[in-house]
C-alpha atoms as a PDB file:
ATOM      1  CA  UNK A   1      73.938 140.184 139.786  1.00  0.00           C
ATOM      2  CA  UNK A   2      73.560 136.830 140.872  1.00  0.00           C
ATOM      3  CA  UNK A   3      72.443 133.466 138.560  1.00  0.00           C
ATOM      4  CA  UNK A   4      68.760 133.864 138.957  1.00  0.00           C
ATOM      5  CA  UNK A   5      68.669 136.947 137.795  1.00  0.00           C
ATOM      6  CA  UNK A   6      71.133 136.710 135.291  1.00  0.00           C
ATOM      7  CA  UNK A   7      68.957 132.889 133.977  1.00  0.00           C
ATOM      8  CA  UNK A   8      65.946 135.683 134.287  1.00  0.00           C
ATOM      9  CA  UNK A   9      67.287 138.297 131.834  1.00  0.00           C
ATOM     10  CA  UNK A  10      68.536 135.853 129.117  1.00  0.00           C
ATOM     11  CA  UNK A  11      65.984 133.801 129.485  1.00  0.00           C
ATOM     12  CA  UNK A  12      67.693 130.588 130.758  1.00  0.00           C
ATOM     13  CA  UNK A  13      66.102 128.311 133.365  1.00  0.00           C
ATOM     14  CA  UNK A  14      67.742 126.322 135.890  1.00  0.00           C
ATOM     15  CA  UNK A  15      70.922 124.797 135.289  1.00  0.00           C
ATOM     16  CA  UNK A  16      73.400 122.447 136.992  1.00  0.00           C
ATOM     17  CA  UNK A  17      75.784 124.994 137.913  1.00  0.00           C
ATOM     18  CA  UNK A  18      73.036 127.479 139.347  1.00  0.00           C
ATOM     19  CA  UNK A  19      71.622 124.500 141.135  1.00  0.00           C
ATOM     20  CA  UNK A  20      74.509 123.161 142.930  1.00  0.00           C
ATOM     21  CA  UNK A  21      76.090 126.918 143.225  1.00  0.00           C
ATOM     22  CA  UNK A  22      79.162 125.715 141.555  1.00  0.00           C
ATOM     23  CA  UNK A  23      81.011 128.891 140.775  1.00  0.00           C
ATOM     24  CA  UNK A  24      80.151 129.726 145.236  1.00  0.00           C
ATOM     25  CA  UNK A  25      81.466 126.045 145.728  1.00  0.00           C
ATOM     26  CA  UNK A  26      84.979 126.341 143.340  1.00  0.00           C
ATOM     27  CA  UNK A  27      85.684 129.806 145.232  1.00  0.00           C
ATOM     28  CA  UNK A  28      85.960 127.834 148.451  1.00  0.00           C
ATOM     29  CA  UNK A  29      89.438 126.547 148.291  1.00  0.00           C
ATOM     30  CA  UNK A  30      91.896 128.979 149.362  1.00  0.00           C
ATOM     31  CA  UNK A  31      95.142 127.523 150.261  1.00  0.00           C
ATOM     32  CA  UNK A  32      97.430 130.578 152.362  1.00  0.00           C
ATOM     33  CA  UNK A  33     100.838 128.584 152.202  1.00  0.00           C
ATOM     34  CA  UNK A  34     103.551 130.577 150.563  1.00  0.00           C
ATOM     35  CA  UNK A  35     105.536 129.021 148.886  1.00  0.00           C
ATOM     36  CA  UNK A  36     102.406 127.361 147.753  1.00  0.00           C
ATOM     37  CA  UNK A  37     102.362 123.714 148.823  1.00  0.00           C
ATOM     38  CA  UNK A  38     101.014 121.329 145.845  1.00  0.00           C
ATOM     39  CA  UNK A  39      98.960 119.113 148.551  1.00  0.00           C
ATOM     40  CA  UNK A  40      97.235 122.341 150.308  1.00  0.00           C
ATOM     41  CA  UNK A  41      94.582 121.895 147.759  1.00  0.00           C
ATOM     42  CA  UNK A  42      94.076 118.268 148.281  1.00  0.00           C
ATOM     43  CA  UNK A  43      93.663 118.979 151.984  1.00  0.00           C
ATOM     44  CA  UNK A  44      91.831 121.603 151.635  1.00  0.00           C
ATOM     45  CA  UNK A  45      89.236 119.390 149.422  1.00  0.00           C
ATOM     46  CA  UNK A  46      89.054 116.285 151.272  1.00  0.00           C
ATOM     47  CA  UNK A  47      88.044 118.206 154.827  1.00  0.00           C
ATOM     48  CA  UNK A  48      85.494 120.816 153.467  1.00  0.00           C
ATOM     49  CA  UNK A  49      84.419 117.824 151.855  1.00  0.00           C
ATOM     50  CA  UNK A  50      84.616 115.627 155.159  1.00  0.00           C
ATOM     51  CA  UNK A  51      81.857 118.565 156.703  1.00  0.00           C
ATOM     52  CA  UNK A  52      79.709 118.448 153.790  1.00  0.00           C
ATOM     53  CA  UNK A  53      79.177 114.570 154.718  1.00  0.00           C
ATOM     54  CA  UNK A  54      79.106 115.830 158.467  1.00  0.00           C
ATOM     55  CA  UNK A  55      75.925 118.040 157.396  1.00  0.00           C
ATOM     56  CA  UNK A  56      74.517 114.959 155.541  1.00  0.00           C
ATOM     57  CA  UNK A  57      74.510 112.868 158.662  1.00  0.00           C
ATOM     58  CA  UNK A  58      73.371 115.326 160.629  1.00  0.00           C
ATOM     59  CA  UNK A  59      70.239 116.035 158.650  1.00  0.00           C
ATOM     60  CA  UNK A  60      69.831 112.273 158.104  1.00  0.00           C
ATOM     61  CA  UNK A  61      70.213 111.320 162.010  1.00  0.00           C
ATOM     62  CA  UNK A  62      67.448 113.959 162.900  1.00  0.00           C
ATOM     63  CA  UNK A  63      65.444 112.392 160.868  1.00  0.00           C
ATOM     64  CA  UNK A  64      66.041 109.318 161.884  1.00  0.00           C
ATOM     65  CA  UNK A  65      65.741 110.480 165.973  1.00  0.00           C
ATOM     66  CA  UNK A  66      61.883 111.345 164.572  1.00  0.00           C
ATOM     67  CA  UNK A  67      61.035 108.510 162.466  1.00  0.00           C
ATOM     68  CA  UNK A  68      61.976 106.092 165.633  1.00  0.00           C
ATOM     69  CA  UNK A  69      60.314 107.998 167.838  1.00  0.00           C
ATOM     70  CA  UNK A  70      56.880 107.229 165.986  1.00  0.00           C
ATOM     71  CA  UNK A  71      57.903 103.497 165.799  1.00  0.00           C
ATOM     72  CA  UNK A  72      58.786 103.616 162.345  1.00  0.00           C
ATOM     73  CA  UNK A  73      61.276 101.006 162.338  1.00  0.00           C
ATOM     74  CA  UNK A  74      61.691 100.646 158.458  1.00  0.00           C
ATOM     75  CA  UNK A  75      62.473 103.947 156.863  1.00  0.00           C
ATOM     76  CA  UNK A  76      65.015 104.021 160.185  1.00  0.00           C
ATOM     77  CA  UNK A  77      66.368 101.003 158.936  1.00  0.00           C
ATOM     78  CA  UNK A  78      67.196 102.770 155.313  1.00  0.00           C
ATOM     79  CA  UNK A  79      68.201 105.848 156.983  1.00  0.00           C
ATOM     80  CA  UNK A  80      70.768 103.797 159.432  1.00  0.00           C
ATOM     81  CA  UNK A  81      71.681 101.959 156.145  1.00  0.00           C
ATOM     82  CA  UNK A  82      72.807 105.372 154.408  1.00  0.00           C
ATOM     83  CA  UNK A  83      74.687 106.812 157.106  1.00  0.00           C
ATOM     84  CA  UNK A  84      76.942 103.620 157.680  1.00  0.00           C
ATOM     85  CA  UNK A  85      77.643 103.786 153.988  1.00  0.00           C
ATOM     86  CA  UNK A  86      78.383 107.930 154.449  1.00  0.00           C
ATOM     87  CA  UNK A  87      80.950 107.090 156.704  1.00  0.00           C
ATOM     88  CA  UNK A  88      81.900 103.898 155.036  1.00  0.00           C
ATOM     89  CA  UNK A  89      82.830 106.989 152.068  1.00  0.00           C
ATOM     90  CA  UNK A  90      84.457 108.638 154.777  1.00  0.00           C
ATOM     91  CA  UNK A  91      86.883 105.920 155.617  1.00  0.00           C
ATOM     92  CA  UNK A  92      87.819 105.572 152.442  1.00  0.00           C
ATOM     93  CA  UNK A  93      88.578 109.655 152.022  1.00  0.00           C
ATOM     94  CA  UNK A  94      91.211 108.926 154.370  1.00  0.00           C
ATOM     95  CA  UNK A  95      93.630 106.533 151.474  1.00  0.00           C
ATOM     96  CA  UNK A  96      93.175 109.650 149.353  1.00  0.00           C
ATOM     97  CA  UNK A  97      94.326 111.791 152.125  1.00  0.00           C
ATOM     98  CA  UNK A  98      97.278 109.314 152.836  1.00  0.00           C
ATOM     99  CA  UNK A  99      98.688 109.831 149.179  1.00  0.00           C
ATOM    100  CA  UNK A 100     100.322 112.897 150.779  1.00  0.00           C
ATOM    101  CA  UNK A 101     104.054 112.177 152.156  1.00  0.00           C
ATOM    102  CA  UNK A 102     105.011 113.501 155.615  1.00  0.00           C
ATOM    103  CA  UNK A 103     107.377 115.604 153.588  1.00  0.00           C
ATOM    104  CA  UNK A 104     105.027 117.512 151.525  1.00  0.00           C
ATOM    105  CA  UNK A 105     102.092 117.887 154.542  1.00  0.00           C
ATOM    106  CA  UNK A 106     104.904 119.804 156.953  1.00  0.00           C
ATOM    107  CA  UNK A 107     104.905 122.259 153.798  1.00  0.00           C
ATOM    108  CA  UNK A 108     102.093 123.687 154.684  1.00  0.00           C
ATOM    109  CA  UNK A 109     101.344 122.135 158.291  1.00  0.00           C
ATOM    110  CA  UNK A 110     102.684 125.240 160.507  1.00  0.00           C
ATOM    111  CA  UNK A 111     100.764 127.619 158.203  1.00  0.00           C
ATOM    112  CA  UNK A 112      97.398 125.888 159.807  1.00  0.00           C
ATOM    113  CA  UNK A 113      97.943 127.419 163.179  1.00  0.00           C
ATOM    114  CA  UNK A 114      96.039 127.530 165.277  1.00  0.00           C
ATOM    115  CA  UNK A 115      93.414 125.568 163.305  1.00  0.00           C
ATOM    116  CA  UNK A 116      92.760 121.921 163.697  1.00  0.00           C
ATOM    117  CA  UNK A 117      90.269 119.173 163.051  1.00  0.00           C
ATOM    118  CA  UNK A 118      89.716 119.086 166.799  1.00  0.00           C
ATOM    119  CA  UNK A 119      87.680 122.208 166.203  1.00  0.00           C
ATOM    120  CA  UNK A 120      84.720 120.724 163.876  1.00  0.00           C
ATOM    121  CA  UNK A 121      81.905 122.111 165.691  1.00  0.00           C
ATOM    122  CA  UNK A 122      79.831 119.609 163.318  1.00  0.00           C
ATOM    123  CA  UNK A 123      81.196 116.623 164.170  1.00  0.00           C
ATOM    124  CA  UNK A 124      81.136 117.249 168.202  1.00  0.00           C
ATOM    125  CA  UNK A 125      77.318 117.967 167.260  1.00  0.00           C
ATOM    126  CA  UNK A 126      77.163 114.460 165.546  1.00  0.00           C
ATOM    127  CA  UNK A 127      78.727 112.853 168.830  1.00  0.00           C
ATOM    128  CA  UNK A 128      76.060 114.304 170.345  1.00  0.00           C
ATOM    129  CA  UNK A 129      73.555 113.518 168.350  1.00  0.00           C
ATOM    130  CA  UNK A 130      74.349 109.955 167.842  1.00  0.00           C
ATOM    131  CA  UNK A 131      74.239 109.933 172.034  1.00  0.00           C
ATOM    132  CA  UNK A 132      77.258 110.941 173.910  1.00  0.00           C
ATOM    133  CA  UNK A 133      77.283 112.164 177.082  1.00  0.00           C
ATOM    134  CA  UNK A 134      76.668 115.933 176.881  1.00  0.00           C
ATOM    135  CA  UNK A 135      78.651 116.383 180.419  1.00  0.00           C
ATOM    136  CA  UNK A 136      81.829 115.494 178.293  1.00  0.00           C
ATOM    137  CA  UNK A 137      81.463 118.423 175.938  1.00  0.00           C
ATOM    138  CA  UNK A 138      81.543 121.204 178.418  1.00  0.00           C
ATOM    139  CA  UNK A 139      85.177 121.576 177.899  1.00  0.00           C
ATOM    140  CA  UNK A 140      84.811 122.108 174.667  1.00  0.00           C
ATOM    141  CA  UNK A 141      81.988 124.899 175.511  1.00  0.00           C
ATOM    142  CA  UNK A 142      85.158 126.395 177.562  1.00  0.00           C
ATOM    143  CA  UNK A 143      87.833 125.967 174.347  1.00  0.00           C
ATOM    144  CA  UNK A 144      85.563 127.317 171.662  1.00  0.00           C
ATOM    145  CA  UNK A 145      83.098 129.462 173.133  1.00  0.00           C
ATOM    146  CA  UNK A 146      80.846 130.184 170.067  1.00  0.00           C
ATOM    147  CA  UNK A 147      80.192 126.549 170.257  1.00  0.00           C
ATOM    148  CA  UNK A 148      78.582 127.378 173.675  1.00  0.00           C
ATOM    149  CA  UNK A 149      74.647 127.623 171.997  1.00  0.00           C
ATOM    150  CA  UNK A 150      75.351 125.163 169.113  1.00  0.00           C
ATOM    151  CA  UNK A 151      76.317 122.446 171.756  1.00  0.00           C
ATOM    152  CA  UNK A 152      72.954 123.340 174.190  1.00  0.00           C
ATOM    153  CA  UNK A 153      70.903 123.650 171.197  1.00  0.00           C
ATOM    154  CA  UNK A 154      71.559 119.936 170.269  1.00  0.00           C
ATOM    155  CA  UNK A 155      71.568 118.834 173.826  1.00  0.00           C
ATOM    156  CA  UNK A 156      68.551 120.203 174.388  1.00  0.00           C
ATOM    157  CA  UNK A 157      67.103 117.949 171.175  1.00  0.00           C
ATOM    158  CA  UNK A 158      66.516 113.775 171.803  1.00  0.00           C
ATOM    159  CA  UNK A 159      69.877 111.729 170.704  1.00  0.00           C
ATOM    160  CA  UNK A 160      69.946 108.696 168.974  1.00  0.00           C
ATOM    161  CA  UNK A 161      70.888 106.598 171.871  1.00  0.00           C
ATOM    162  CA  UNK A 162      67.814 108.239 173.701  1.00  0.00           C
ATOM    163  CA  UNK A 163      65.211 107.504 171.107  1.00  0.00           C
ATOM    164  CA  UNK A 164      66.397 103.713 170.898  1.00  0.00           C
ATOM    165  CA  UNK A 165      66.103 103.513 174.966  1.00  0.00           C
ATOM    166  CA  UNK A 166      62.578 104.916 174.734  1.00  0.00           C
ATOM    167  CA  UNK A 167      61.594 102.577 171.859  1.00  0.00           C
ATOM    168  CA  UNK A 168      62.877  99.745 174.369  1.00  0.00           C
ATOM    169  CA  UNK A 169      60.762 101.174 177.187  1.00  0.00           C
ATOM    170  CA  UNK A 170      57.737 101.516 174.977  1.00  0.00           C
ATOM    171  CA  UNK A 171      57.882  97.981 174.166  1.00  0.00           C
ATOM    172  CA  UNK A 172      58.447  96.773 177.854  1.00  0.00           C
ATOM    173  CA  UNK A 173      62.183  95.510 177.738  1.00  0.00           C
ATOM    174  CA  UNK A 174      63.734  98.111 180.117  1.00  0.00           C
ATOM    175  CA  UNK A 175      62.372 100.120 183.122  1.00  0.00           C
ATOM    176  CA  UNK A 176      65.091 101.987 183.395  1.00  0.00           C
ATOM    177  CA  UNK A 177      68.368 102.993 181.424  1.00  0.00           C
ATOM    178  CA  UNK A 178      70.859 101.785 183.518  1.00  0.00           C
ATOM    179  CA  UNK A 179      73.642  99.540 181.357  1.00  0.00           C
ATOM    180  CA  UNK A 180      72.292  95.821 182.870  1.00  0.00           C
ATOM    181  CA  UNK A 181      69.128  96.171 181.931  1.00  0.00           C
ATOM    182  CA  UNK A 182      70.030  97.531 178.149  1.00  0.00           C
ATOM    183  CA  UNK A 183      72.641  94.494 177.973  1.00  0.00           C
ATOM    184  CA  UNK A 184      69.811  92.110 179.008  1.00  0.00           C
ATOM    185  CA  UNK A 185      66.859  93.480 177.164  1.00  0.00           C
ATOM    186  CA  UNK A 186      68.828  93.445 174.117  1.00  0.00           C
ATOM    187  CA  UNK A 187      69.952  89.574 174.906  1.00  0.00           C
ATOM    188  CA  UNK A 188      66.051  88.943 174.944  1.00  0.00           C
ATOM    189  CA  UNK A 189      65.657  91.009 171.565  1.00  0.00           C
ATOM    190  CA  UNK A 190      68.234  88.095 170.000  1.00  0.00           C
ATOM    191  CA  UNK A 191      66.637  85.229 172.036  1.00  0.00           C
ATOM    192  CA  UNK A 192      63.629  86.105 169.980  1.00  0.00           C
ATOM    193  CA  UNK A 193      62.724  85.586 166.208  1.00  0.00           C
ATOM    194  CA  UNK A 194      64.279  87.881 163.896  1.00  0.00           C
ATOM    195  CA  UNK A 195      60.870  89.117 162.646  1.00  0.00           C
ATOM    196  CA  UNK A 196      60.377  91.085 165.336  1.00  0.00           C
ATOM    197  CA  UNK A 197      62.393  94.137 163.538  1.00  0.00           C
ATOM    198  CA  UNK A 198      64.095  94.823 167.034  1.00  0.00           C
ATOM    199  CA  UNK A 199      67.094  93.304 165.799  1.00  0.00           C
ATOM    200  CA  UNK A 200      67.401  94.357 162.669  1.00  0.00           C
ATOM    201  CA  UNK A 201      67.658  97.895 164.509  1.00  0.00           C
ATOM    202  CA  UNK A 202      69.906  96.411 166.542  1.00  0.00           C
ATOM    203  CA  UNK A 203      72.389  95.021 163.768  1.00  0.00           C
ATOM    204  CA  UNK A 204      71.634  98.740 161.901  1.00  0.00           C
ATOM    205  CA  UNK A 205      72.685 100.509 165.341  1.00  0.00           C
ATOM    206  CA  UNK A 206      75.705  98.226 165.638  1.00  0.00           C
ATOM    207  CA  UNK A 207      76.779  98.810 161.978  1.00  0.00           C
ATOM    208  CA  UNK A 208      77.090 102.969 162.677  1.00  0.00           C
ATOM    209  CA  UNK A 209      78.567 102.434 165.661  1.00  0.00           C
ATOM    210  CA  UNK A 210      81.365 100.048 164.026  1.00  0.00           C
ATOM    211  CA  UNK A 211      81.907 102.537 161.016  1.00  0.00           C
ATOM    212  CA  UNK A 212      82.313 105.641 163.280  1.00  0.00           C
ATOM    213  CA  UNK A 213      84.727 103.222 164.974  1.00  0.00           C
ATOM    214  CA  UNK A 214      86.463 102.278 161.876  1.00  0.00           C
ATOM    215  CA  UNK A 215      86.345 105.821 161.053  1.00  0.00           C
ATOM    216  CA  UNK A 216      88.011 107.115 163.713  1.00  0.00           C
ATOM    217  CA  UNK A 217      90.812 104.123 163.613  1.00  0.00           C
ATOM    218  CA  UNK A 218      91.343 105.098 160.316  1.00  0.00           C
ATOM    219  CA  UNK A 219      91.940 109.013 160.891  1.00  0.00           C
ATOM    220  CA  UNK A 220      94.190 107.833 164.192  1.00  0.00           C
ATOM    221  CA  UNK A 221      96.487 105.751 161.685  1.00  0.00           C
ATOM    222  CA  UNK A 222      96.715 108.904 159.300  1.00  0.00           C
ATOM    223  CA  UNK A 223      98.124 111.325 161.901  1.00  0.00           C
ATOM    224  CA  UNK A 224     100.040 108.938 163.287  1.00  0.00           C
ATOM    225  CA  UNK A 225     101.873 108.762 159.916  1.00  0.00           C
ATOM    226  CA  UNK A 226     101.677 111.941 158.827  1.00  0.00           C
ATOM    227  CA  UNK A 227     102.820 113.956 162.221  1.00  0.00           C
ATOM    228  CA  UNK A 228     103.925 111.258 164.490  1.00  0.00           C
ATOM    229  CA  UNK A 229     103.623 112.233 168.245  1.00  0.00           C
ATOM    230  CA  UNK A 230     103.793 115.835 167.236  1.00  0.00           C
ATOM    231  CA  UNK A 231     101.076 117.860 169.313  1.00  0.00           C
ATOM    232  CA  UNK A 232      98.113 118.675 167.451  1.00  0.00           C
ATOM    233  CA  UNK A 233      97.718 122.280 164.915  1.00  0.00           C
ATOM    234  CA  UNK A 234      95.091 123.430 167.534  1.00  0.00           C
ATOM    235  CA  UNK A 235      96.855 122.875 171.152  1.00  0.00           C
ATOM    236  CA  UNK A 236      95.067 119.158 171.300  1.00  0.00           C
ATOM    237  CA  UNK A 237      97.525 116.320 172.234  1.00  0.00           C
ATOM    238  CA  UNK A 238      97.224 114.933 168.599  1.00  0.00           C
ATOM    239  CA  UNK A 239      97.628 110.678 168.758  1.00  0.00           C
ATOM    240  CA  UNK A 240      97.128 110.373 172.069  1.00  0.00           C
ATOM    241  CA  UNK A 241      94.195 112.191 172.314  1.00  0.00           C
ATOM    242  CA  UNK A 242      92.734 111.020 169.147  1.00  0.00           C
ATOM    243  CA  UNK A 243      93.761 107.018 170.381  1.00  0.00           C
ATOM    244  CA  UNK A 244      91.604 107.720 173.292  1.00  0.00           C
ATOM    245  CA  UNK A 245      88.278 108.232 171.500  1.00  0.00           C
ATOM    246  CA  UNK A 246      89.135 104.967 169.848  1.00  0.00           C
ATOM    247  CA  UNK A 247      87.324 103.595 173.210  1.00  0.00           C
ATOM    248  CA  UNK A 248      83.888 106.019 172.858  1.00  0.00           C
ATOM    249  CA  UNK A 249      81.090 103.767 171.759  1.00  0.00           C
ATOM    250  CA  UNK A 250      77.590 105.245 171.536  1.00  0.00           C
ATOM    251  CA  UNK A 251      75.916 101.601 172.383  1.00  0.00           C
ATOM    252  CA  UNK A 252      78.055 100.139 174.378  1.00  0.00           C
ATOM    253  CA  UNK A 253      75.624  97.522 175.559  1.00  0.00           C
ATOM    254  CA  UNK A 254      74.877  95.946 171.603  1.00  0.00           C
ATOM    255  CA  UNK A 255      78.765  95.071 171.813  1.00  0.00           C
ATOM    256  CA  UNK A 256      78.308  93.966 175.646  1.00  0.00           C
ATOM    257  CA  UNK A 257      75.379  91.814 175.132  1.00  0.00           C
ATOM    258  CA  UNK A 258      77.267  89.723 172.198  1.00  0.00           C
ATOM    259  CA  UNK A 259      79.464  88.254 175.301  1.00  0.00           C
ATOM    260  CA  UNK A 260      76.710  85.805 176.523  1.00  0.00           C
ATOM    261  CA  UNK A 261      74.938  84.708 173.255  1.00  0.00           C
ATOM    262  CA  UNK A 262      74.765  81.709 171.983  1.00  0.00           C
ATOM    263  CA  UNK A 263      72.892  79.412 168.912  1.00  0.00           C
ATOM    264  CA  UNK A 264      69.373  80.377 169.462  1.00  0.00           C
ATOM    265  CA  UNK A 265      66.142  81.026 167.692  1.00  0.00           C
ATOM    266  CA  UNK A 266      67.271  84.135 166.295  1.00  0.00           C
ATOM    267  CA  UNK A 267      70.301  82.708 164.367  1.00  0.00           C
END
């Protein structure tokens, strides 16, 4: 008998806990390490909590895809606004995560094979969503195969980076996508006043792609100190693959065009 039906016999409404499915959500945590490892839990916590925020931004990204593809530049504004402060949570999950010692991590560390972070189909479907190159994610396709129709589904969907690229088009600052004329529409965008709303987007868009950044930097720094130069759980390289995504940007011409401003109208 499940909580509906038990709130229907005694006569209860709805309550917190059947709301929120609290007694589903405290049955979640299921540390395997024996000896049991006092951190496990911690771990355990922090990344099924890290997805839950990876579901968040994936729901509010969608939405966001939509509301700038009908021009609607403020509620993508707010909706920019909450995911840099999701992720803004998310950086800060890390310090939590870092009150772990080496020592008590490698407790329960081998016991995690062959699992690893590097297989969070969510967050390769946020990369893609926020406007990486799907070409770079067939390997991953060919690692985890029953990501194979999750990854095409969201390929097949607009990204971020696509829906800002048509909003430029639609307003007649690029012809094309090709980087040059991105970096030089967007120099325009600042030569103009800041009324227009273009860069406000622009600062918004520049904000996420700092605090995925910052993000990722952060999670880099927390191997590094937890593992070392250790390989990854999953078969990955661990730090050095994880320092090389430090480089992935998702609007790479907003950080390019900030090379040849100056003082200007828009400042």
């Amino acid at each position: 008998m499940d909580e509906k039906e038990m709130a229907a016999l005694t006569g209860r409404g709805l309550t917190y806990s059947s709301y929120l499915k609290v007694p589903d959500l405290l049955n979640l945590q299921s540390p395997i390490a024996r000896p049991a490892a006092h951190d496990e839990m911690l771990f355990i916590v922090v990344h099924q909590t890290y997805e839950l925020w990876f579901k968040q931004i994936i729901f509010e990204l969608e939405a966001l895809v939509a509301h700038l593809q009908r021009d609607d530049l403020l509620t993508s504004f707010r909706l920019l606004d909450r995911v840099s402060e999701i992720f803004r949570v998310l950086v800060q999950q890390v310090d939590i995560l870092e009150t772990m010692t080496p020592v008590e991590f490698n407790r329960f560390r081998s016991n995690l094979q062959p699992a690893s972070g590097f297989q969070s189909v969510q967050f390769r479907e946020l990369e893609l969503l926020a406007g990486a190159d799907p070409a770079d994610y067939d390997k991953f396709s060919k690692l985890e195969p029953e990501w194979k129709s999750k990854l095409a589904a969201r390929t097949s969907k607009s990204s971020l980076r696509k829906a800002f690229l048509d909003l430029l088009a639609r307003r007649g600052l690029i012809s094309q996508s090709s980087p040059s004329d991105v970096t030089s529409a967007i120099s325009k965008i600042y030569e103009s006043p800041i009324g227009s709303g273009l860069q406000t987007l622009c600062e918004q868009l520049i904000r996420f792609d700092e605090q995925i950044s910052l993000w990722r930097f952060r999670h880099v720094q927390m191997v590094e100190r937890m593992i070392g130069m250790k390989p990854g759980t999953g078969g990955s390289l661990g730090v050095a693959y994880l320092r090389g995504t430090l480089k992935r940007r998702f609007f790479p011409e907003l950080w390019e065009a900030r090379t040849g401003m100056g003082g200007g109208p828009g400042y």
